[in-house]
N, C-alpha and C. Protein backbone atom coordinates (compact mmCIF):
# COMPACT_ATOMS: atom_id res chain seq x y z
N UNK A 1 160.67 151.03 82.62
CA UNK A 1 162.11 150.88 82.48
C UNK A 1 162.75 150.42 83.79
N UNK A 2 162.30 150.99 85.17
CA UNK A 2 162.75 150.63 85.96
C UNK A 2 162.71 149.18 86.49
N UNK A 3 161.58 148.43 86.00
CA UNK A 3 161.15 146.99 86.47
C UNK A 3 162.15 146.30 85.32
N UNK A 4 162.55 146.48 84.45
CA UNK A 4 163.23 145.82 83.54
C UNK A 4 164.64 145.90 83.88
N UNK A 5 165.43 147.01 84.61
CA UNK A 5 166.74 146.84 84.97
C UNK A 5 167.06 145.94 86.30
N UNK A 6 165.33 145.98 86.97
CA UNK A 6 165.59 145.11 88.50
C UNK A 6 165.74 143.63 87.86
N UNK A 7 164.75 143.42 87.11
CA UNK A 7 164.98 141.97 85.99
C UNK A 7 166.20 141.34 85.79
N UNK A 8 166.56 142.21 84.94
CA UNK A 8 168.14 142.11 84.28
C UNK A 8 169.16 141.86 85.43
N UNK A 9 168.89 142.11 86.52
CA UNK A 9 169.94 142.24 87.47
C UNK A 9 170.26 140.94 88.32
N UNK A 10 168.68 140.53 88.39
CA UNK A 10 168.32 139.15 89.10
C UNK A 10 168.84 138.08 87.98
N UNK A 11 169.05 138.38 87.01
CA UNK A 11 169.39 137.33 86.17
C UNK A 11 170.74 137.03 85.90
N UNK A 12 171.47 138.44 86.11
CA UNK A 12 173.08 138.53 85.80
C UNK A 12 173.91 137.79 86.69
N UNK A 13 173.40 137.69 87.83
CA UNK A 13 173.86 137.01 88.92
C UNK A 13 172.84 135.77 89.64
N UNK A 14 173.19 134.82 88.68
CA UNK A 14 172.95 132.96 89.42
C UNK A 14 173.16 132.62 90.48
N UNK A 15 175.08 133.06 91.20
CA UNK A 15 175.33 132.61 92.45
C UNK A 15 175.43 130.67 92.48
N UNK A 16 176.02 129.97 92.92
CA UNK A 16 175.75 128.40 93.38
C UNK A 16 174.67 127.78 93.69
N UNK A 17 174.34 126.79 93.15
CA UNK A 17 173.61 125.48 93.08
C UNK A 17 174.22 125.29 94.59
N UNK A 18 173.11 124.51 95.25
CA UNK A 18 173.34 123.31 96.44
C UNK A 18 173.80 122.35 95.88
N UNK A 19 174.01 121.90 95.06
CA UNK A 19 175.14 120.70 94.15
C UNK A 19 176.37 121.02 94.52
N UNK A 20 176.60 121.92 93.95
CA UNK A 20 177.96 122.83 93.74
C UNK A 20 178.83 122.83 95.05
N UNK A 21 177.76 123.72 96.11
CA UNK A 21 178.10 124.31 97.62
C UNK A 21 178.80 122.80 97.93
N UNK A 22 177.68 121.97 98.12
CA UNK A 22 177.93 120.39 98.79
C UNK A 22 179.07 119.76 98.21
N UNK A 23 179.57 119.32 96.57
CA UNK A 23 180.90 119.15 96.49
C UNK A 23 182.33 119.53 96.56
N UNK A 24 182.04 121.28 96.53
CA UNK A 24 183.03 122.27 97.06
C UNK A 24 183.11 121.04 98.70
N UNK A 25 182.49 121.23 99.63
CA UNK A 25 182.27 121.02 100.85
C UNK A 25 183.03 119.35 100.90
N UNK A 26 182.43 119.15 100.50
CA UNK A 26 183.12 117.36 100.62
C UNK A 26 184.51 116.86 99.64
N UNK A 27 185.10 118.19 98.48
CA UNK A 27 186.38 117.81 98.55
C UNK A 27 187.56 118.43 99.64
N UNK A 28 186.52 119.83 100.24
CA UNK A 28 187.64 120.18 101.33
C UNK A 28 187.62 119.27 102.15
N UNK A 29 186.55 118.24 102.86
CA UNK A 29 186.68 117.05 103.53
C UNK A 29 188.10 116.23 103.81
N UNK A 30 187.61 115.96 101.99
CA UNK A 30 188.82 114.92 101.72
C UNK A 30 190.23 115.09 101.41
N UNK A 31 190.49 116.39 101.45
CA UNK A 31 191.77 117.20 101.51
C UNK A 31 192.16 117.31 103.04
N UNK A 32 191.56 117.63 103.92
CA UNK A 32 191.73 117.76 105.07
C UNK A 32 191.80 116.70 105.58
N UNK A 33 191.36 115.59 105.56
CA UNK A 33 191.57 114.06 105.71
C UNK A 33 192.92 113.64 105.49
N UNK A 34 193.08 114.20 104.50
CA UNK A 34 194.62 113.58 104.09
C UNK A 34 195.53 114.50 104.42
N UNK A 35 195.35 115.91 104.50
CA UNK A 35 196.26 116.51 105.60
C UNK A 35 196.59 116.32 106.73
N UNK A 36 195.43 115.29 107.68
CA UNK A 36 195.99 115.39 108.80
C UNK A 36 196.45 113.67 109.09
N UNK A 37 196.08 112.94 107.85
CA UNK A 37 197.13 111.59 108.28
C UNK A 37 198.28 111.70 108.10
N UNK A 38 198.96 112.97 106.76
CA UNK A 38 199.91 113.19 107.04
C UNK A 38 200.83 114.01 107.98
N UNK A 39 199.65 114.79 108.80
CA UNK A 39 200.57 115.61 109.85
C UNK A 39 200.21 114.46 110.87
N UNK A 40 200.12 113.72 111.13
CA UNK A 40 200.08 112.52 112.25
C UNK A 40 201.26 111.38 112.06
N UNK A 41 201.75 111.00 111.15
CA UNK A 41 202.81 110.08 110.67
C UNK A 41 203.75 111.24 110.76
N UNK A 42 203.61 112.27 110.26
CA UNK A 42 204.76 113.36 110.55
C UNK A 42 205.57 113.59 111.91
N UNK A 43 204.02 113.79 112.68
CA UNK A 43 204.46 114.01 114.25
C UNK A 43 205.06 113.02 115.04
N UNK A 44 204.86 111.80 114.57
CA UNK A 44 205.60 110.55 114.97
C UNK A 44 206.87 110.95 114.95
N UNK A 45 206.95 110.82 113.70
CA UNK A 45 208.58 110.89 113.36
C UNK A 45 209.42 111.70 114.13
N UNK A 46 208.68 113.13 114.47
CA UNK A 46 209.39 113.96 115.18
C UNK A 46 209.34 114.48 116.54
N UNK A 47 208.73 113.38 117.50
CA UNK A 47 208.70 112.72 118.50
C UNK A 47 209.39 111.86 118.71
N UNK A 48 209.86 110.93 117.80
CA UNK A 48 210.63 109.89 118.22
C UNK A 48 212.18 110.80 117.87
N UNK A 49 212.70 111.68 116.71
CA UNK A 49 213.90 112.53 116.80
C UNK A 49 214.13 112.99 118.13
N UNK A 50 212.89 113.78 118.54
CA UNK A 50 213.34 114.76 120.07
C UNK A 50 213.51 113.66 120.71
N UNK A 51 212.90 111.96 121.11
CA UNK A 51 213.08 111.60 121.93
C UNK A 51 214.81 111.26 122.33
N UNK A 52 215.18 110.93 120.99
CA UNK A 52 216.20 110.26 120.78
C UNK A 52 217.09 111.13 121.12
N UNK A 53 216.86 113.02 120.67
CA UNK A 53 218.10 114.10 121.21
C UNK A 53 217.68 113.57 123.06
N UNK A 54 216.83 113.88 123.20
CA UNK A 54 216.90 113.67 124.68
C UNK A 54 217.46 113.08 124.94
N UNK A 55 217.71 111.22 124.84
CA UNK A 55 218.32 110.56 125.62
C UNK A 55 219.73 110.19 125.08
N UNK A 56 220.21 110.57 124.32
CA UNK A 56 221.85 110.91 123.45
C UNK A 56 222.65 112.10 124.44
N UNK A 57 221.47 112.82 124.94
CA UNK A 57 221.78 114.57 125.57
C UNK A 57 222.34 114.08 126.75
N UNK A 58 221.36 112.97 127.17
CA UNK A 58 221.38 112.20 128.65
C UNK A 58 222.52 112.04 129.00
N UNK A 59 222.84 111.12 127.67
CA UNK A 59 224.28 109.53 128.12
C UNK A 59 225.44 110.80 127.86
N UNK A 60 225.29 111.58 127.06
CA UNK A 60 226.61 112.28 127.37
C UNK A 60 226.55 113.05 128.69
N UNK A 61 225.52 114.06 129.17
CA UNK A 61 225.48 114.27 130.51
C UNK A 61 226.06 113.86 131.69
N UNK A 62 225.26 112.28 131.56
CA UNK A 62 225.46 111.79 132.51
C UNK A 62 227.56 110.93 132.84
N UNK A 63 227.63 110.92 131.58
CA UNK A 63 229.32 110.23 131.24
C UNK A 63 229.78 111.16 131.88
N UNK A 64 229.27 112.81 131.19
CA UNK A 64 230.17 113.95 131.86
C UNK A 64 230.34 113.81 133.42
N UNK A 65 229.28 113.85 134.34
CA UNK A 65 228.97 114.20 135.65
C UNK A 65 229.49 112.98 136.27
N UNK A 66 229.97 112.00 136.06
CA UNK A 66 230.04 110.69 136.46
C UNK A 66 231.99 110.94 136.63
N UNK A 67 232.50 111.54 135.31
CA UNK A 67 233.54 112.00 135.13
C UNK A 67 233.85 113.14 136.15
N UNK A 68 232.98 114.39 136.32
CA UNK A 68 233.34 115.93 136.93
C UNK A 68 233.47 114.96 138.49
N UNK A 69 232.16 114.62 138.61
CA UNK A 69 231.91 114.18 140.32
C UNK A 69 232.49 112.69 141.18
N UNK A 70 233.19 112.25 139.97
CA UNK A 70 233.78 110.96 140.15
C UNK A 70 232.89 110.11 140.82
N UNK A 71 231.99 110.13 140.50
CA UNK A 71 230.83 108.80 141.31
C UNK A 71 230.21 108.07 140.14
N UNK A 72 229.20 107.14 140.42
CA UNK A 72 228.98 106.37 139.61
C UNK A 72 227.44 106.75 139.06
N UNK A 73 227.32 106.79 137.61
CA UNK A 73 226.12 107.64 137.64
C UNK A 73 225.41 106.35 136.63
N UNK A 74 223.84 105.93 136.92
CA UNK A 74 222.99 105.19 136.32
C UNK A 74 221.76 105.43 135.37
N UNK A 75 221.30 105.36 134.36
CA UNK A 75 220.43 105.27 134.13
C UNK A 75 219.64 104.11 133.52
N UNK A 76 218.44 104.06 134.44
CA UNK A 76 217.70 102.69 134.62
C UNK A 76 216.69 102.78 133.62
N UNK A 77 216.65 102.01 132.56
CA UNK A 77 215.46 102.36 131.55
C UNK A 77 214.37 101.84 132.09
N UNK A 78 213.09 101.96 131.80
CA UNK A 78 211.59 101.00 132.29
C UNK A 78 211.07 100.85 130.73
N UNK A 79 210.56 99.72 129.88
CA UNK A 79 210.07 99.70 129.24
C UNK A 79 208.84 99.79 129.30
N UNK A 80 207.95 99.53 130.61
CA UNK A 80 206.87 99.05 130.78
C UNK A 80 205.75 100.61 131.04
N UNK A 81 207.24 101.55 131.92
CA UNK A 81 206.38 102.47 132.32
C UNK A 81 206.88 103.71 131.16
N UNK A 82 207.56 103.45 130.19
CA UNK A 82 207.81 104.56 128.74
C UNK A 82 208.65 105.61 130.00
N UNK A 83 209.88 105.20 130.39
CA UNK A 83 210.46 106.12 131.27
C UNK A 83 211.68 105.77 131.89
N UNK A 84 212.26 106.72 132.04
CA UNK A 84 214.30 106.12 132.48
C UNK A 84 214.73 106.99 133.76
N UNK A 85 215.20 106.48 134.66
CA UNK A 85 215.95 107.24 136.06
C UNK A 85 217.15 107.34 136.10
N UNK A 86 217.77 108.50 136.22
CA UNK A 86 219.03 108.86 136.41
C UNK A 86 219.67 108.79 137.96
N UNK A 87 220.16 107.47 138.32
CA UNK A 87 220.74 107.72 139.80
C UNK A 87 222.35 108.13 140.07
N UNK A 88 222.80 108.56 141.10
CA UNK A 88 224.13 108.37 141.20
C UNK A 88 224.39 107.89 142.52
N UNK A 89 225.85 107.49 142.74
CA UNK A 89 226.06 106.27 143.46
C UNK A 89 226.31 104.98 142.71
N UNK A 90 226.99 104.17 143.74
CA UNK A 90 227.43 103.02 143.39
C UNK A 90 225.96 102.11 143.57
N UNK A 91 225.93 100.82 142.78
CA UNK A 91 225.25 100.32 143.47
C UNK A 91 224.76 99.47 144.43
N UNK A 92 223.70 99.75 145.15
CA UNK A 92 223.71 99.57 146.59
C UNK A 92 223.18 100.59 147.67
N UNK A 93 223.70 101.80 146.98
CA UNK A 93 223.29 103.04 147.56
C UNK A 93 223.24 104.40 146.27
N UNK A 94 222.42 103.97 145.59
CA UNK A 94 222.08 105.29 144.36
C UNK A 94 220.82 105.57 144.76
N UNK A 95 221.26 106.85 144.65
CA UNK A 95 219.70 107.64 144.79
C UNK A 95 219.33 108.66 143.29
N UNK A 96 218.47 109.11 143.36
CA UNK A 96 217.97 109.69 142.13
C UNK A 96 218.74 111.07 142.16
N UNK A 97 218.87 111.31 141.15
CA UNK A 97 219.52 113.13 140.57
C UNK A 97 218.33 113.85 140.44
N UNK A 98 217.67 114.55 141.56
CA UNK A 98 216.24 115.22 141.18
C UNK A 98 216.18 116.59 140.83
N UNK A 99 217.68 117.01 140.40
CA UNK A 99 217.76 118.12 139.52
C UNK A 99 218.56 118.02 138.54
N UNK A 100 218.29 116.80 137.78
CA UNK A 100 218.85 116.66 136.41
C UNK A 100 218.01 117.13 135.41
N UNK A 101 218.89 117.73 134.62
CA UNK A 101 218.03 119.20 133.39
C UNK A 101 216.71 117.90 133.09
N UNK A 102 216.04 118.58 132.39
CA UNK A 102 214.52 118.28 131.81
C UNK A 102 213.86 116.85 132.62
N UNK A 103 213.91 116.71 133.80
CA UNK A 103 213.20 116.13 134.49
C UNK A 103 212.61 116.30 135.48
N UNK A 104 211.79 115.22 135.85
CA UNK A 104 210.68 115.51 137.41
C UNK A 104 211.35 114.51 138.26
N UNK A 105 212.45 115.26 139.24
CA UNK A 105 213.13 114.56 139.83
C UNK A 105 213.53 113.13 139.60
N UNK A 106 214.56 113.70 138.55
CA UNK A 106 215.14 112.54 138.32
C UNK A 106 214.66 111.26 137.63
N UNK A 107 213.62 111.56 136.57
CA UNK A 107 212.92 111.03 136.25
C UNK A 107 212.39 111.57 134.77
N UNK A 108 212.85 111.00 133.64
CA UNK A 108 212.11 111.11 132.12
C UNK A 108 211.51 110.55 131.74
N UNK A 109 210.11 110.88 131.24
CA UNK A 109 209.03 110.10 130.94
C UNK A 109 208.46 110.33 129.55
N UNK A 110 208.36 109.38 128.89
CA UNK A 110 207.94 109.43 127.58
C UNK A 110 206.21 109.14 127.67
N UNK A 111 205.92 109.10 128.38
CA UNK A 111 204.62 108.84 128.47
C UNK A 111 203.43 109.78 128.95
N UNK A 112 203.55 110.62 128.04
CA UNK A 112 202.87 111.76 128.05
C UNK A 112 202.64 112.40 127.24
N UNK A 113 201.58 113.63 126.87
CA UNK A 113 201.01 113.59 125.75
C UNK A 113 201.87 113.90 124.23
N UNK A 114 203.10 114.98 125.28
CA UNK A 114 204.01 115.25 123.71
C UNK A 114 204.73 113.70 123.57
N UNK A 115 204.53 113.21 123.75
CA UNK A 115 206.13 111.92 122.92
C UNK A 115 203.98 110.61 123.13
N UNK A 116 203.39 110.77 122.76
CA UNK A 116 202.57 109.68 123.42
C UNK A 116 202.58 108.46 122.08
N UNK A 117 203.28 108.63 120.71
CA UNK A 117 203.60 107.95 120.00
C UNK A 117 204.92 107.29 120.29
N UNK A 118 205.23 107.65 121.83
CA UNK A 118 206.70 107.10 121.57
C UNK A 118 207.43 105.90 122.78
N UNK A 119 207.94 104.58 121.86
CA UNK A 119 207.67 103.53 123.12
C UNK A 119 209.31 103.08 122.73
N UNK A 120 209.09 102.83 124.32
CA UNK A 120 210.73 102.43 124.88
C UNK A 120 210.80 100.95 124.33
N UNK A 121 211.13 100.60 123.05
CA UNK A 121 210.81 98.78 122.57
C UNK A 121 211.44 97.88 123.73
N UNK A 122 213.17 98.57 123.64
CA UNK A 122 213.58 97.78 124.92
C UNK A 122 214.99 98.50 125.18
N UNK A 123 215.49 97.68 126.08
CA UNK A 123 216.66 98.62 126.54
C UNK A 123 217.83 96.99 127.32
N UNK A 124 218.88 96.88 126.64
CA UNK A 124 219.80 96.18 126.66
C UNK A 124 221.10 96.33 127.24
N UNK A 125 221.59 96.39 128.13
CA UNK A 125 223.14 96.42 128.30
C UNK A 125 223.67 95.60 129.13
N UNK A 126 224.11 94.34 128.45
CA UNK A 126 224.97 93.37 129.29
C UNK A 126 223.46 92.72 130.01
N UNK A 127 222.67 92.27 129.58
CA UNK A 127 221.47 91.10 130.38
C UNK A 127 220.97 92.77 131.25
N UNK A 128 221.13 93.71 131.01
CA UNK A 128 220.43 94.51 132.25
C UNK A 128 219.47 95.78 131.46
N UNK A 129 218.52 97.02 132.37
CA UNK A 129 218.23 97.85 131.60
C UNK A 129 218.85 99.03 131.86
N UNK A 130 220.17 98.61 132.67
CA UNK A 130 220.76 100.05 133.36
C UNK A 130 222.17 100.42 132.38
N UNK A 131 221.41 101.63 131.97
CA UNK A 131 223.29 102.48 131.29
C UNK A 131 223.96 102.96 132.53
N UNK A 132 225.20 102.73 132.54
CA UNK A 132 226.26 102.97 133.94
C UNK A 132 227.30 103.36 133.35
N UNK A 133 227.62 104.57 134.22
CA UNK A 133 229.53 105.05 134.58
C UNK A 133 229.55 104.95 135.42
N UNK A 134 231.14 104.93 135.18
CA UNK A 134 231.55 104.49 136.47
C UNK A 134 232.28 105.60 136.81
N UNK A 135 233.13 105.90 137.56
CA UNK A 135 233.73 107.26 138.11
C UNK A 135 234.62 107.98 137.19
N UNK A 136 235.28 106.76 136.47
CA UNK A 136 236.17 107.81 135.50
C UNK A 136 235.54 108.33 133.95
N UNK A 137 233.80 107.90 133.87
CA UNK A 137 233.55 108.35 132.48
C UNK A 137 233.03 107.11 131.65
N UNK A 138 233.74 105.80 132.21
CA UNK A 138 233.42 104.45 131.45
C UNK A 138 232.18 103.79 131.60
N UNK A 139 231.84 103.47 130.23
CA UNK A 139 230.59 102.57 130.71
C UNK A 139 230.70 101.83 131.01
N UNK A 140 230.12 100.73 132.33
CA UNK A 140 230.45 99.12 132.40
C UNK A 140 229.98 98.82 131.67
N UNK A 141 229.15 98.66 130.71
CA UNK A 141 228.92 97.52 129.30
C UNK A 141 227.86 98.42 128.72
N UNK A 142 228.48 97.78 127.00
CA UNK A 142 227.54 98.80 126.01
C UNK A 142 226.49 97.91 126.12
N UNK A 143 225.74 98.78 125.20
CA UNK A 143 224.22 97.88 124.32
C UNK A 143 223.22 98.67 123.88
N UNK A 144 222.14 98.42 123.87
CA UNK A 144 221.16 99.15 123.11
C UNK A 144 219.67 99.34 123.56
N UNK A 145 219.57 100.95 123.34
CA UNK A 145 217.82 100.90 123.64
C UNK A 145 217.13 101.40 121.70
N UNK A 146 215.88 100.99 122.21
CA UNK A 146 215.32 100.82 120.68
C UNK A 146 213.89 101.62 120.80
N UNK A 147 213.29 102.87 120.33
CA UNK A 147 212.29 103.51 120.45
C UNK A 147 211.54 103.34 118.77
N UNK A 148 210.61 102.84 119.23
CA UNK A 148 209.93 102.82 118.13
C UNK A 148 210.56 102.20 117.22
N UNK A 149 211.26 101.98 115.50
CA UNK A 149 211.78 101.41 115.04
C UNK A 149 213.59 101.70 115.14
N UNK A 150 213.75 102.64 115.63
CA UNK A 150 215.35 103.87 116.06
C UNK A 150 215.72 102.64 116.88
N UNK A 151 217.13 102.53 116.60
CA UNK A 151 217.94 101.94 117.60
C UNK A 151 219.62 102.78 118.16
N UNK A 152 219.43 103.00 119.39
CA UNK A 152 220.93 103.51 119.82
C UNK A 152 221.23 102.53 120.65
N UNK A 153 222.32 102.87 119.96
CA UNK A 153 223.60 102.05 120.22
C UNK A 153 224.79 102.62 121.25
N UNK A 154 225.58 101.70 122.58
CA UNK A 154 226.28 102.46 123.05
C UNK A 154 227.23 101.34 123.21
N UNK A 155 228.41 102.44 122.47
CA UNK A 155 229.94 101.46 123.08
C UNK A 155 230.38 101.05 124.19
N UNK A 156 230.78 99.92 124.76
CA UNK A 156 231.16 99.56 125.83
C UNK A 156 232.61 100.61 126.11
N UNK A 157 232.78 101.25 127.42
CA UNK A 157 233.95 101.41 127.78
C UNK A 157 233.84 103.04 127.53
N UNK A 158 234.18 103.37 126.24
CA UNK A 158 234.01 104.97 125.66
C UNK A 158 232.37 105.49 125.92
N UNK A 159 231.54 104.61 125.82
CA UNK A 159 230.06 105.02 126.39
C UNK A 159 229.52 106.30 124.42
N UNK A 160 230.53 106.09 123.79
CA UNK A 160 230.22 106.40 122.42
C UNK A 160 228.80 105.51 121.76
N UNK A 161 227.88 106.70 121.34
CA UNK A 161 226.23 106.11 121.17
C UNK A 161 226.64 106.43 119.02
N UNK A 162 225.47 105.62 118.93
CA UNK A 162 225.20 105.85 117.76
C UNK A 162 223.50 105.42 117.36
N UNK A 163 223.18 106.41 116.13
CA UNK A 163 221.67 105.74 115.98
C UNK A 163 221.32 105.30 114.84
N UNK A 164 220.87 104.09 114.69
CA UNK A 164 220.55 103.30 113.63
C UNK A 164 218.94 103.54 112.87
């Protein structure tokens, strides 16, 4: 009797085929595949948002401080190096703001690993790449920088941005 219940027991329980194991295995593959192209097109997107709060955060900043300190405050875009400098001063004699919030002296860089999906297309204002106030708050001339497919936009004069 006893050899007949060990029997019975080995039989009640089959457990998985190596068939089985292996396609279990290769649709989590292909689930996970497609989870992470979509968390990659995701992260784009929301790399290029923060980039864009960042430099919206900037131009009002900088309008402000240009306004409080009555000097002339710049920021110089670089397309080449994914990065923008905040100087103040007229120009001729601007030097960098190397304690302006979220930078390395005076200096924002998109080119690094959090934003590394994220490119400065170009940066326009009046034939130049420099956003400028002038002492009372005004921009000398609007125009536009463009990250990735995002375009902001800045009014001449009011230094009022918008994003397309």
């Amino acid at each position: 009797m006893e050899n007949q219940t060990k029997t019975n027991l080995k039989k009640a329980t089959p457990g998985f085929s190596l068939t089985e194991l292996i396609i279990v295995i290769v649709l989590i593959g292909i689930f996970g595949a497609m989870a992470m192209t979509r968390t990659r097109s995701g992260l784009t997107t929301i790399q290029v948002q923060i980039a864009i709060d960042q430099i919206t955060t900037d131009i009002d900043y900088s309008k402000s401080m240009a306004f409080a300190r009555h000097d002339t405050i710049t920021l110089v875009f670089s397309t080449t190096l994914e990065q923008y400098t905040i100087y103040n001063g007229p120009d001729g004699s601007r030097s960098a703001i190397t304690d302006f919030p979220n930078s390395a002296n005076g200096v924002i860089s998109f080119d690094q690993s959090d934003f590394i999906e994220v490119n400065i297309t170009s940066a326009n204002f009046g034939g130049s790449s420099e956003l400028q106030f002038l002492p009372l708050g005004d921009a000398k001339s609007g125009g536009s920088i463009v990250l990735n497919s995002k375009t902001i936009s800045v009014a001449p004069v009011t230094g009022k941005w918008s994003v397309n």
